[in-house]
Protein backbone atom coordinates (compact mmCIF):
# COMPACT_ATOMS: atom_id res chain seq x y z
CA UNK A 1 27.32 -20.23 46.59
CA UNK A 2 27.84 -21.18 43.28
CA UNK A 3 27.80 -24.39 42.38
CA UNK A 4 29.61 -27.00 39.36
CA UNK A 5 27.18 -28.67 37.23
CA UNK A 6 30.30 -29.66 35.25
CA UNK A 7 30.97 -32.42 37.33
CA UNK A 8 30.82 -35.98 35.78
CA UNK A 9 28.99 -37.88 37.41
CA UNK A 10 29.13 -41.76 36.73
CA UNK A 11 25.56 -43.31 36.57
CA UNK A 12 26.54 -46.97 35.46
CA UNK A 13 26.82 -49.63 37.49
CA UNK A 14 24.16 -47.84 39.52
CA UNK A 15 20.90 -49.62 38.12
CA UNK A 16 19.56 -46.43 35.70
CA UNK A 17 16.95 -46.81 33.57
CA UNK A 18 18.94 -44.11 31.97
CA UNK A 19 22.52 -45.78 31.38
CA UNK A 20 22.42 -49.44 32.35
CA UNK A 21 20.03 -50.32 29.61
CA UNK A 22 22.27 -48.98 26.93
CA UNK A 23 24.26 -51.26 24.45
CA UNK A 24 27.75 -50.22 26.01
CA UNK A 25 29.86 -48.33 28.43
CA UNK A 26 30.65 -45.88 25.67
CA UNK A 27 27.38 -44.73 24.94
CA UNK A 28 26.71 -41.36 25.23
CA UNK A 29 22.44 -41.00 26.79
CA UNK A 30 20.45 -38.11 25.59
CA UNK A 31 17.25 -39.82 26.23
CA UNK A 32 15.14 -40.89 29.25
CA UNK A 33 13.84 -37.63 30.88
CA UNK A 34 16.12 -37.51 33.50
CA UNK A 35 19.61 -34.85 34.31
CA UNK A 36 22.88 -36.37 34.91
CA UNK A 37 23.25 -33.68 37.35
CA UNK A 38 23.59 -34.09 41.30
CA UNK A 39 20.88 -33.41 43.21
CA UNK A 40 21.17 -29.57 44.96
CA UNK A 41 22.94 -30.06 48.55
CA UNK A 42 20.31 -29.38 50.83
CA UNK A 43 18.18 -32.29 49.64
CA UNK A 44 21.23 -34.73 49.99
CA UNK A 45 22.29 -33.41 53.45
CA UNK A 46 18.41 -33.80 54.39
CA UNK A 47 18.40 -37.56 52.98
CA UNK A 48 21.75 -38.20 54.80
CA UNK A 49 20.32 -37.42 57.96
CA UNK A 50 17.44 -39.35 57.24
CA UNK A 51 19.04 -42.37 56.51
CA UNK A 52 21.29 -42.47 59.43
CA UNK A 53 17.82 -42.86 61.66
CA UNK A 54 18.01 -46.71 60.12
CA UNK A 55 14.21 -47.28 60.13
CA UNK A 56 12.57 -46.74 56.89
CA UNK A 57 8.75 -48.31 57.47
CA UNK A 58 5.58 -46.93 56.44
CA UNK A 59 5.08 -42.58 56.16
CA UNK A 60 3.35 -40.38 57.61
CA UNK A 61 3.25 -37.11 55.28
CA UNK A 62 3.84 -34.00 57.65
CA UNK A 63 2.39 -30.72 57.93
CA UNK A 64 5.47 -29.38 57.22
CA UNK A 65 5.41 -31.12 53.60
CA UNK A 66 2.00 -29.28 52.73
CA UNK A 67 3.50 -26.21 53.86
CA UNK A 68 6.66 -25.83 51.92
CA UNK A 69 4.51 -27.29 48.77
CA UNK A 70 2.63 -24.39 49.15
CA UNK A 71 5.03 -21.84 50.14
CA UNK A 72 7.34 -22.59 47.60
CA UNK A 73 4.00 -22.65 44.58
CA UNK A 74 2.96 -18.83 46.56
CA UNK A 75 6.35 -17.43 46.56
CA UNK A 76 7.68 -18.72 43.57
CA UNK A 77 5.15 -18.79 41.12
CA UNK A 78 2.16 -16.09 42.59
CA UNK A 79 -0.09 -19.57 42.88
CA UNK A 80 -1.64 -17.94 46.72
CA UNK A 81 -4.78 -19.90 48.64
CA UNK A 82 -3.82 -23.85 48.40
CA UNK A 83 -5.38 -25.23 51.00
CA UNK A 84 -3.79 -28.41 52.80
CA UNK A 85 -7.24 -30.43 52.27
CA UNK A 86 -6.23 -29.94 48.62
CA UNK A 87 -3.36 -32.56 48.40
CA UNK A 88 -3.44 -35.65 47.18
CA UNK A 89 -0.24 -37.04 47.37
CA UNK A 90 1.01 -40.37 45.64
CA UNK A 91 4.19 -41.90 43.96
CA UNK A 92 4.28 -39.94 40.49
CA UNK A 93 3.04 -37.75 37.81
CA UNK A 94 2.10 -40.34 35.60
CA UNK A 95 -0.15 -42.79 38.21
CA UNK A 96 -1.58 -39.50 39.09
CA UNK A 97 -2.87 -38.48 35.95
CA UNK A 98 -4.01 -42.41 35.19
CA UNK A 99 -6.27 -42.54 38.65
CA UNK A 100 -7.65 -38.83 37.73
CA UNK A 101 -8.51 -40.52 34.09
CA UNK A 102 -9.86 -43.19 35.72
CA UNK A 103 -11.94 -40.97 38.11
CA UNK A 104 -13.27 -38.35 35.79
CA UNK A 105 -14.53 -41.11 33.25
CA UNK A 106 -15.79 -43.75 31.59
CA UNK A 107 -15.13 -46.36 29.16
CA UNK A 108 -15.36 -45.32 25.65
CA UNK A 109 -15.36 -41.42 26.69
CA UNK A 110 -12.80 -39.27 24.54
CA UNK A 111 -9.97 -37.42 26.27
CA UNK A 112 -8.31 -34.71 24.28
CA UNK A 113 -4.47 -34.19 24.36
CA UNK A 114 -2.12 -31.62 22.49
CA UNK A 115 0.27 -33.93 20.48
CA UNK A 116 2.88 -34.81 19.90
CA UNK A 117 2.73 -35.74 23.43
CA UNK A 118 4.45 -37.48 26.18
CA UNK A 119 4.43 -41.06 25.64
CA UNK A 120 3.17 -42.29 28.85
CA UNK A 121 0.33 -39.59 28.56
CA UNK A 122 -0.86 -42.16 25.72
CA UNK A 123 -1.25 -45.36 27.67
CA UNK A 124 -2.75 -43.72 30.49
CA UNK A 125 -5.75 -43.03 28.77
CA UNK A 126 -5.60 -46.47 26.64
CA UNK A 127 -5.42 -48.40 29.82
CA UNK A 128 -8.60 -46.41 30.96
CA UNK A 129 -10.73 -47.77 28.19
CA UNK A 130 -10.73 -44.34 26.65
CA UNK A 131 -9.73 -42.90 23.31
CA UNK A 132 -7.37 -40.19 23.05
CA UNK A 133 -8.91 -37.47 20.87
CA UNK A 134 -5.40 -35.97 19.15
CA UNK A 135 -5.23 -31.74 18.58
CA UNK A 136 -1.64 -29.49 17.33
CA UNK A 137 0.00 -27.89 20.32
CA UNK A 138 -1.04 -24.58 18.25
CA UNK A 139 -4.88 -25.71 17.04
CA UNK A 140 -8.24 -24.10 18.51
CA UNK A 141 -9.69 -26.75 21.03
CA UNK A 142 -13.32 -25.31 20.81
CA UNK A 143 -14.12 -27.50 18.00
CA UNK A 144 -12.77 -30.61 19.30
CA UNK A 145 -14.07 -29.67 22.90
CA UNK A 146 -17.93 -29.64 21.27
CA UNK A 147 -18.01 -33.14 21.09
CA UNK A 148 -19.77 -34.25 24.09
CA UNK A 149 -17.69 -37.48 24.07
CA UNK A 150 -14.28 -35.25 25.23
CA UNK A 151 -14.68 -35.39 28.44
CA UNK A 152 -11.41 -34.65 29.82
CA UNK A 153 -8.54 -31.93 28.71
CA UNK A 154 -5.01 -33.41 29.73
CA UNK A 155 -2.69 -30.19 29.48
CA UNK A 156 1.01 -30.26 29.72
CA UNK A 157 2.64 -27.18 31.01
CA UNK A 158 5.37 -26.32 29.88
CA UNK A 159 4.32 -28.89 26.92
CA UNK A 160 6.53 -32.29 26.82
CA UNK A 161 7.93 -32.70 24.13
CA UNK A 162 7.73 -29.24 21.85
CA UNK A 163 8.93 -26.80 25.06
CA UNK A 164 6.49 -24.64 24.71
CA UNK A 165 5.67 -22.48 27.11
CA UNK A 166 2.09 -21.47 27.39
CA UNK A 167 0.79 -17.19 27.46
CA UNK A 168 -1.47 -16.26 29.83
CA UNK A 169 -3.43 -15.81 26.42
CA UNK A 170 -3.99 -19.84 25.42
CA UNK A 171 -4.48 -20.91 28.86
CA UNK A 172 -7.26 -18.41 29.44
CA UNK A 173 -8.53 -19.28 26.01
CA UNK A 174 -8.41 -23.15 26.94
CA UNK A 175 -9.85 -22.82 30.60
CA UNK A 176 -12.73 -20.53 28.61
CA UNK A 177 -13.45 -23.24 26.28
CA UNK A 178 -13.44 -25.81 28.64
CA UNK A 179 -15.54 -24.42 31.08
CA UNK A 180 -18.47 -23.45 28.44
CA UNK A 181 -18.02 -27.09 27.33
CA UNK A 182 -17.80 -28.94 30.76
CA UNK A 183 -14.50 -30.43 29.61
CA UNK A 184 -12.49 -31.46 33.29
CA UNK A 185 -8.90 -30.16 32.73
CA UNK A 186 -6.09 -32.36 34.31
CA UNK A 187 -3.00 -30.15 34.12
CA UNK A 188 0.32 -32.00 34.45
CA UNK A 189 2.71 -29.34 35.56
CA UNK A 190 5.42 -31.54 36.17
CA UNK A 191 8.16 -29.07 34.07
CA UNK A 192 7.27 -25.82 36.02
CA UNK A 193 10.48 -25.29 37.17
CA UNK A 194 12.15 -25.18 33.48
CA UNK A 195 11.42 -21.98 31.71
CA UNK A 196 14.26 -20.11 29.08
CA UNK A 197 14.17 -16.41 30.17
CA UNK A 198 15.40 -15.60 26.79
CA UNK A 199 12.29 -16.35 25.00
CA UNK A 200 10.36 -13.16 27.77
CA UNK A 201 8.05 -16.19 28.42
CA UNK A 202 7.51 -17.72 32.41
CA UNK A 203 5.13 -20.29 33.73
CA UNK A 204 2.12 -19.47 35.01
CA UNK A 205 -0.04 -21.86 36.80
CA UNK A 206 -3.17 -23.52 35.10
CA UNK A 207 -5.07 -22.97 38.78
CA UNK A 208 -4.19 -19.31 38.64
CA UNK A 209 -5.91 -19.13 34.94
CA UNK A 210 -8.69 -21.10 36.10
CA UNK A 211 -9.86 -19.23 38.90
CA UNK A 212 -9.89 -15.90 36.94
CA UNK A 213 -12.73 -17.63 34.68
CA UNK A 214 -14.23 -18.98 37.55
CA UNK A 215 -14.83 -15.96 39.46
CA UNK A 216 -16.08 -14.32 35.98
CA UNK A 217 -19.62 -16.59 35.85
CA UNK A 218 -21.99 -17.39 38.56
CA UNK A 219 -22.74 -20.36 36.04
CA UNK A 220 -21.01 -23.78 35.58
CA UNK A 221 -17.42 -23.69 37.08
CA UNK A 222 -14.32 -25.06 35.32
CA UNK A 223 -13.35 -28.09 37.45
CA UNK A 224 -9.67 -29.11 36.96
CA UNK A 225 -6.68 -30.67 39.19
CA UNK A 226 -3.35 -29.94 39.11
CA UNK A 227 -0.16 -32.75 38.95
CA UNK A 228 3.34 -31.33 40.53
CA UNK A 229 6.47 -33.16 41.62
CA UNK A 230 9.72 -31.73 42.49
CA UNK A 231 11.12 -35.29 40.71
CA UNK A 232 12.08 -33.19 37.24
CA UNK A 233 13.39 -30.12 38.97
CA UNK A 234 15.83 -31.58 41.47
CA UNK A 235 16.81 -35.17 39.18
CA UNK A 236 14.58 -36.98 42.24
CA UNK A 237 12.55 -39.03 40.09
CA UNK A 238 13.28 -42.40 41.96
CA UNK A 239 12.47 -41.15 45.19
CA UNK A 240 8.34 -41.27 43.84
CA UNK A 241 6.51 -38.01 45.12
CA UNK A 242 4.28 -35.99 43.33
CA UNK A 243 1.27 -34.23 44.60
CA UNK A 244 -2.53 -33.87 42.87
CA UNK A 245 -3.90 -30.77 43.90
CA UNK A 246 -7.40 -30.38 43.73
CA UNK A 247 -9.63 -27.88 45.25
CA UNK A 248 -13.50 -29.72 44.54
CA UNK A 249 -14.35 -31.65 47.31
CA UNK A 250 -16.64 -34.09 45.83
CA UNK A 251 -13.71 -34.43 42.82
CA UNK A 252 -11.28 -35.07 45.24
CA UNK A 253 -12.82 -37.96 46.42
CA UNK A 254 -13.62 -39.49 43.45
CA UNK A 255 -9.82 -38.59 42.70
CA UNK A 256 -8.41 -40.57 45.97
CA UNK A 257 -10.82 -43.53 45.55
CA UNK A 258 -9.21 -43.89 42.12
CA UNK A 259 -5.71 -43.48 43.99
CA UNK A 260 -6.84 -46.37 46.47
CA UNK A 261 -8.04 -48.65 43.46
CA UNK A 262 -4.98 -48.49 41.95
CA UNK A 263 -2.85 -49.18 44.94
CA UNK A 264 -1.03 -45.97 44.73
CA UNK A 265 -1.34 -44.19 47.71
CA UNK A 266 1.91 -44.67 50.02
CA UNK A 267 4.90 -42.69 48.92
CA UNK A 268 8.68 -43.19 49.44
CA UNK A 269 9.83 -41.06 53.00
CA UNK A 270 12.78 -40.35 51.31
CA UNK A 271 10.65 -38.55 48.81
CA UNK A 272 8.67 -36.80 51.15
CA UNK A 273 12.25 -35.53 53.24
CA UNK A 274 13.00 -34.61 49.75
CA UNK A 275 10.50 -32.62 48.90
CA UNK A 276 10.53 -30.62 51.76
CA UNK A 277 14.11 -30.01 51.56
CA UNK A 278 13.91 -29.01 48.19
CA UNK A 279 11.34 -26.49 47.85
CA UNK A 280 13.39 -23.91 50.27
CA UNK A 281 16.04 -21.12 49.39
CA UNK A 282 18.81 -23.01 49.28
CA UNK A 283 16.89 -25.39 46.70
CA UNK A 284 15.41 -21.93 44.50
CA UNK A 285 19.10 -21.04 44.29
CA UNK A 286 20.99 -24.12 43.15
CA UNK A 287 17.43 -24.20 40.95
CA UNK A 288 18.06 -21.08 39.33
CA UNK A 289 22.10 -21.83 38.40
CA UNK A 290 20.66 -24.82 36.81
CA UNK A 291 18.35 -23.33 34.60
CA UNK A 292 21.00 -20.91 33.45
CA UNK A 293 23.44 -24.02 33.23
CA UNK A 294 20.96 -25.87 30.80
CA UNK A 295 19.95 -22.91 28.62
CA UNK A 296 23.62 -22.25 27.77
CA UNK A 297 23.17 -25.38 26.84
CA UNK A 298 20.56 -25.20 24.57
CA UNK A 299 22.26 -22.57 22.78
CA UNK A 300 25.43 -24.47 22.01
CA UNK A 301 23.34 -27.25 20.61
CA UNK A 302 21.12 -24.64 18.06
CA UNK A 303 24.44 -23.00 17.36
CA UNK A 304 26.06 -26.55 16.61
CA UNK A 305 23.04 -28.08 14.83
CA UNK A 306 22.52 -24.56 12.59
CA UNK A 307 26.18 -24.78 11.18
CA UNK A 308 26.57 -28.81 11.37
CA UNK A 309 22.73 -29.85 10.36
CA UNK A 310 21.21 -26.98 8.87
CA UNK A 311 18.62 -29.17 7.56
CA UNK A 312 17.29 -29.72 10.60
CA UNK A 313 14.58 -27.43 12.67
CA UNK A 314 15.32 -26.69 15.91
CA UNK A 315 12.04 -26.00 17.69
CA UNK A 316 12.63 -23.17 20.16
CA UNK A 317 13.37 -24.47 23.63
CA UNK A 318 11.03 -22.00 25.93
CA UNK A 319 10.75 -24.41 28.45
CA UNK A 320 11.79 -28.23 29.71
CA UNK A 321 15.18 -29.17 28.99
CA UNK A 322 14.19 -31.86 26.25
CA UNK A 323 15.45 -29.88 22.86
CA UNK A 324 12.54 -31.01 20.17
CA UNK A 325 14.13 -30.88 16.39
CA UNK A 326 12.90 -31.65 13.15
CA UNK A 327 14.91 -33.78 10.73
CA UNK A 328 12.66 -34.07 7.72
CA UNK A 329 13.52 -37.95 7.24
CA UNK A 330 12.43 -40.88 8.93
CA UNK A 331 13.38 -39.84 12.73
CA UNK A 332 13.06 -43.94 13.98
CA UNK A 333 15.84 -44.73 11.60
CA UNK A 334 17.89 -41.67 11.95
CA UNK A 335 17.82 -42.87 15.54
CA UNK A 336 19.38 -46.35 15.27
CA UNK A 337 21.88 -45.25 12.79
CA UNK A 338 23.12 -42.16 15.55
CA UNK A 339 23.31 -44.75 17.92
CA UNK A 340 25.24 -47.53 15.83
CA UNK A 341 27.49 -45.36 14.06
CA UNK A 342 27.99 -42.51 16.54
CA UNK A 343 27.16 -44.07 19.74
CA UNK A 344 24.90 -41.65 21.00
CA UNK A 345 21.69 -42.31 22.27
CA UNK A 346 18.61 -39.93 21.58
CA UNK A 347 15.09 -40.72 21.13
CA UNK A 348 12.83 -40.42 18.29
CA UNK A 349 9.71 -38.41 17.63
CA UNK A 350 7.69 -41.63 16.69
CA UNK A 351 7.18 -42.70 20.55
CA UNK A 352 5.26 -39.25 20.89
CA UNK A 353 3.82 -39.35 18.00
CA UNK A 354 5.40 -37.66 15.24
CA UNK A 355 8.25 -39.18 13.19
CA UNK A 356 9.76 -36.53 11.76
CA UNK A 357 11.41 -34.99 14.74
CA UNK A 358 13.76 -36.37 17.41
CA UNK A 359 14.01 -35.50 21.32
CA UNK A 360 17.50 -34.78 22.51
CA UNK A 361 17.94 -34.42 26.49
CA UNK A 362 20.18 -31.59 27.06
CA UNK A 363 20.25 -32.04 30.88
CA UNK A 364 23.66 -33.35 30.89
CA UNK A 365 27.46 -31.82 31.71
CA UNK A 366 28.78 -29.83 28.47
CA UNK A 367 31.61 -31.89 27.78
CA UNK A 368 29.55 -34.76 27.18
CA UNK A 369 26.49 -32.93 25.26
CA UNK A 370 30.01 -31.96 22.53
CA UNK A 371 31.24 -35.27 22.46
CA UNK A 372 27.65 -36.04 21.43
CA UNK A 373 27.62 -33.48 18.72
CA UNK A 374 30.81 -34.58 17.33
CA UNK A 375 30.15 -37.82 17.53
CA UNK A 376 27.06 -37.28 15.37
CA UNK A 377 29.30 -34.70 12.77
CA UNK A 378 31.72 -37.16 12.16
């Protein structure tokens, strides 16, 4: 079936992050990391029929929620062999990575992340007690990675905010490096599902990658973990389910002691229901119309900002649907006078760490992305 992701769909009055913190109704959000798109049908009808049980107390995570994690990561994405004993599950991406931080180090110890970067990637390791060791999405880590004080690689694939998609080439090149260098690789794969066929690019799994190098040596092993959450792909970020995947044992548990200490271990059932009704046909389908509703997208804004702003860079979107642009000017102030003289929303580059750009969220129906786009031309 095909289905409309030109439906409006109101969000105020409906406590988002997203909309109700904006300055008024008329404001036009192309911000917070999240689509103003309906969830795909199968997840809703599987919530609806969980909510008309009436008890909602405390989860217990299925079998069948394992399986369709790793059905959907096998048949989807050629990631074969997770193992149920792998899964760590817990309420998001983002207190995932902060208990792996947590687990793999210590105060003081250096972890080394491609920037600009995700802004919540930032406090994560600040609220460890560690310092974040900065590198270009596009630098050689091997230097960097010869400090013995890097202890930890956090990768983001696809990257947040640039889109890129990584080759096969510079993950094998990082998971080589890191390996020789005993540098523990935290991959936060939370934007899997978003890749622009037009760029001849797809993702490919940092587990896949690291297992090639590992069965090349009889020497040290690469250890990494893996972060996933079907939150980005199917707008279910408020239900709180993501999944660590790790397959050391004695990593693991250092892993899910960190969980425990940070009192993030029980997950939403509605997320759980979700995931599981997600990551099935009906959910790859309504999955793939949306990537080809998003990427049309993407091209009507580079077409618009080339003839409108040709001063501006647009950075090519391989992957995500968070279009990263350079303005060459102060991007903080470019920001607050979009939003108080077009009304328009969008975030700058300064929150991930570089100024000069801005972060425009093209999840959204067309006819509000061009309202946007005039807004700003006027």
């Amino acid at each position: 079936m095909r289905y409309d992701f030109d439906k409006i769909v109101n969000r105020r009055g409906t406590d988002s992050y997203k909309y109700d913190s904006l300055p008024n109704d008329d404001t036009i959000a192309l911000w917070v990391a999240d689509m103003d798109f309906e969830t795909a049908p199968c997840v809703m009808n599987a919530l609806r029929k969980r909510m008309e049980h009436g008890c909602f107390g405390y989860t217990k995570v299925p079998d069948s929620y394992y399986q369709a994690t790793i059905d959907w990561f096998s048949r989807r994405h050629g990631w074969h062999g997770i193992q149920k004993e792998w899964f760590i599950y817990t309420s998001g991406v983002v207190p995932a990575i902060s208990a792996i931080i947590k687990a793999m180090t210590q105060p003081g110890d250096n972890v080394l992340l491609h920037t600009p970067a995700y802004n919540c990637f930032f406090s994560s390791i600040r609220n460890n007690d560690c310092h974040i060791e900065r590198i270009g999405v596009f630098e050689d880590i091997e230097a960097k990675c010869c400090d013995p004080s890097v202890k930890v690689l956090l990768l983001c694939n696809p990257h947040n905010p640039t889109g890129h998609v990584w080759t096969e080439e510079e993950l094998t090149h990082i998971a080589e490096v890191c390996q020789k260098h005993n540098v523990f690789v935290i991959a936060d794969e939370i934007h899997c599902e978003f890749v622009n066929p037009a760029f001849g690019k797809k993702y490919i799994p940092f587990a896949t990658i690291a297992d090639k190098v590992n069965a090349g040596t009889r020497n040290k092993k690469l250890k990494y973990c893996i972060c996933t959450s079907p939150s980005k792909a199917f707008n279910i970020a408020g239900l709180q389910i993501a999944n660590i995947i790790c397959p050391d044992d004695s990593i693991r548990r250092r892993i899910d002691r960190a969980i425990n200490i940070n009192e993030v271990c029980d997950v939403n059932p509605f997320g759980v229901i979700a995931l599981q009704a997600a990551y099935t046909s009906e959910g790859e389908d309504w999955l793939t119309q949306l990537n080809e509703y998003i990427y049309s997208n993407y091209d009507f804004a580079k077409q618009w900002i080339e003839e409108h702003f040709p001063q501006w860079q647009v950075t090519p979107l391989e992957g995500t649907y968070l279009l990263w642009v350079k303005v060459n000017t102060d991007a903080d102030q470019l920001c607050k006078d979009i939003l108080n003289r077009c009304n328009v929303y969008i975030n700058s580059g300064s929150m991930y760490g570089d100024n000069n750009y801005i972060r425009i969220n093209l999840a959204t129906q067309r006819s509000r992305l061009v309202e946007a786009f005039k807004r700003m031309t006027i």
